[in-house]
C-alpha atoms as a PDB file:
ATOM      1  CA  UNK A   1      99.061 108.639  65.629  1.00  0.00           C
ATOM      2  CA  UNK A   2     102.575 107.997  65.196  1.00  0.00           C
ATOM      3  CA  UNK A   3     105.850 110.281  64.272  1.00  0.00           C
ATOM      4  CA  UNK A   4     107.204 109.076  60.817  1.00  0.00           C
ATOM      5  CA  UNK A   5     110.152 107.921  62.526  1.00  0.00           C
ATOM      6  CA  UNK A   6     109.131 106.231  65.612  1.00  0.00           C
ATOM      7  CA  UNK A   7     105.871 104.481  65.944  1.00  0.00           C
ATOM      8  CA  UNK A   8     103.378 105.713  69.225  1.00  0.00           C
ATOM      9  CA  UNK A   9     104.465 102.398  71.369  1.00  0.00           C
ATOM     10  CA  UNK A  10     107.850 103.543  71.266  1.00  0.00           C
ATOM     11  CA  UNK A  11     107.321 107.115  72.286  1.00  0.00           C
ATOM     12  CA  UNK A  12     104.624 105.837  75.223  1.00  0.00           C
ATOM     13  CA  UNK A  13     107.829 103.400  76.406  1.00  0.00           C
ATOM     14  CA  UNK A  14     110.218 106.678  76.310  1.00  0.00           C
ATOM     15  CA  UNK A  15     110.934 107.695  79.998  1.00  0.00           C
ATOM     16  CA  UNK A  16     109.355 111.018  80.439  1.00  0.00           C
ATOM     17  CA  UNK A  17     111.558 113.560  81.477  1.00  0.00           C
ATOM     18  CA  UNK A  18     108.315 116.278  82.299  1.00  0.00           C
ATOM     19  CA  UNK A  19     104.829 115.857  81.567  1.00  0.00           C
ATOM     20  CA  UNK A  20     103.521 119.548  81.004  1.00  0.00           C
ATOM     21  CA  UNK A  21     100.072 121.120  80.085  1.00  0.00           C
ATOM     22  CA  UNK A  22      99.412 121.301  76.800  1.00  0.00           C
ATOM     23  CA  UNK A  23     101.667 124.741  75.784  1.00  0.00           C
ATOM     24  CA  UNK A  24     101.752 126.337  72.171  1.00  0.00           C
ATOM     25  CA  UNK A  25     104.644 127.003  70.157  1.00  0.00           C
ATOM     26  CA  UNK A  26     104.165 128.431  66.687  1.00  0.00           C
ATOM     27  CA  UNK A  27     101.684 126.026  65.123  1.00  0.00           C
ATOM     28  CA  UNK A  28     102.069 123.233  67.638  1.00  0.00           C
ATOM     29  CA  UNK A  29     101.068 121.913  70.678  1.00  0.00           C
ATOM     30  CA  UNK A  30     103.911 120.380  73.122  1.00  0.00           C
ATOM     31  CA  UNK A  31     102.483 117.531  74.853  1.00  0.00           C
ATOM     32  CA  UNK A  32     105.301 116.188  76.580  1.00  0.00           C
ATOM     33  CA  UNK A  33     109.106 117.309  76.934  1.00  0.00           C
ATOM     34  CA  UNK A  34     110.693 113.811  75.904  1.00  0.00           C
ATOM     35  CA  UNK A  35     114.208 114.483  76.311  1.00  0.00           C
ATOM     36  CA  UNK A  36     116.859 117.007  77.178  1.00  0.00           C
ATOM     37  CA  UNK A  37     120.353 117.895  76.905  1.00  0.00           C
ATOM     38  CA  UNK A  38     122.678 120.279  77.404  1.00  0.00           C
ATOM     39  CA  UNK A  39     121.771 122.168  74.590  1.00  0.00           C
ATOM     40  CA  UNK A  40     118.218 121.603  73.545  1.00  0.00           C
ATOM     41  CA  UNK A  41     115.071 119.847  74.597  1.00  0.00           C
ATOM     42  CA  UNK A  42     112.746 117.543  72.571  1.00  0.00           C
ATOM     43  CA  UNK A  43     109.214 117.697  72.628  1.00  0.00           C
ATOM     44  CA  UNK A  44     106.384 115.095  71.517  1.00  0.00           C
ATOM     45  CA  UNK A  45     104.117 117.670  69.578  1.00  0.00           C
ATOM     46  CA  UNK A  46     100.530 118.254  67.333  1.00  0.00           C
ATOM     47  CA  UNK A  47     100.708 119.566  64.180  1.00  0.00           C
ATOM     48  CA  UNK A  48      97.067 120.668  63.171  1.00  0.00           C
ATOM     49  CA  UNK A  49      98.414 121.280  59.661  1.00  0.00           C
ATOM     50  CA  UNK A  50      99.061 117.577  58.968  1.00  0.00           C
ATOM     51  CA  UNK A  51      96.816 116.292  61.926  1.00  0.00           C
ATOM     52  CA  UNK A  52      99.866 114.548  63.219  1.00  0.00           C
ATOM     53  CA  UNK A  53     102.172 114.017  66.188  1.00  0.00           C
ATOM     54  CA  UNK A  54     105.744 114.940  65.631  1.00  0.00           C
ATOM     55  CA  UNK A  55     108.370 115.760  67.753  1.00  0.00           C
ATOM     56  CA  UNK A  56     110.451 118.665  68.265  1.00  0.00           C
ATOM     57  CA  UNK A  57     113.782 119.646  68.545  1.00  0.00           C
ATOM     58  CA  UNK A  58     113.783 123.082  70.487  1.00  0.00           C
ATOM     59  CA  UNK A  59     117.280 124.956  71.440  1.00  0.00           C
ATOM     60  CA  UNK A  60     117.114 125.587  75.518  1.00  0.00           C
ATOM     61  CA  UNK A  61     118.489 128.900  74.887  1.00  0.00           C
ATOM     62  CA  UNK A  62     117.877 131.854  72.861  1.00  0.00           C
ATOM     63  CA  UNK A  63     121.076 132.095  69.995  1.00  0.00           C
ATOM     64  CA  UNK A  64     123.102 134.921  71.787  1.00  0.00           C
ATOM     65  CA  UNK A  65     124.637 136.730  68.377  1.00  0.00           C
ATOM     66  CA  UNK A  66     123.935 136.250  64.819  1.00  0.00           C
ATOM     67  CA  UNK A  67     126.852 133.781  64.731  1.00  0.00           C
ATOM     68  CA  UNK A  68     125.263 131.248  67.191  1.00  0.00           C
ATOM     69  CA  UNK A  69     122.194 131.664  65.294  1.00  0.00           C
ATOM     70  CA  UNK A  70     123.393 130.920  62.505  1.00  0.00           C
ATOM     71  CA  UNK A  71     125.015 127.418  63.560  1.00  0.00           C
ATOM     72  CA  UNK A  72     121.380 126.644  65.039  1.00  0.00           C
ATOM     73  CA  UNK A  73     120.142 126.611  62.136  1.00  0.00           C
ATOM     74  CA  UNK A  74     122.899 124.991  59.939  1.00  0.00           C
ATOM     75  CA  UNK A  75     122.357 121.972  62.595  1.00  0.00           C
ATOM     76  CA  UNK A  76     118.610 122.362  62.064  1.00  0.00           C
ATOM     77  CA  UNK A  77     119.126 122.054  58.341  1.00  0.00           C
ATOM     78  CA  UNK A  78     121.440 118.948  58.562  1.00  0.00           C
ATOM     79  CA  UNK A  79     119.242 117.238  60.884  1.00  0.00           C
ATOM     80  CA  UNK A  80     115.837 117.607  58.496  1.00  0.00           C
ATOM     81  CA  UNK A  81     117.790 115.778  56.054  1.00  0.00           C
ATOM     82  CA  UNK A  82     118.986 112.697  57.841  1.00  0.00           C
ATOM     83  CA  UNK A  83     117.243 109.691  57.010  1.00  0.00           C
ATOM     84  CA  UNK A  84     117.349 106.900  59.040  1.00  0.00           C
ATOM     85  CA  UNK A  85     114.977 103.748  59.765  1.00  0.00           C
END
């Protein structure tokens, strides 16, 4: 399985920040944390729905007021709509 954006050899050549056991959030598995910043992490997911690996951008922090929340998810929003090779 690949992400649409990045095919499986390039995620297996990623450096792995933290291999963890397999942990659920919402519908999806996390596999592997892939990345992290100051901000959020990434994750290399399953999504049963679609039978497909994705990966996941995940804030490292809960949103502390409604304001912060609602950048997170203007940046959510503008990132779902990039499309890039």
């Amino acid at each position: 399985m690949s992400t649409p954006n990045r095919p499986a050899a390039a995620i297996a050549d990623t450096p792995t920040v933290e291999k963890a056991a397999t942990r659920a959030f919402g519908r999806y598995a996390l596999r592997q944390l892939i990345a992290k910043s100051e901000r959020t992490m990434v994750w290399l997911a399953d999504d049963p729905r679609v039978d497909q690996e994705v990966t996941l951008t995940l804030p490292r922090v809960q949103p502390l007021d409604a304001t912060a929340l609602d950048v997170w998810q203007r940046e959510v929003g503008i990132a779902a709509r990039l499309n890039h090779p």
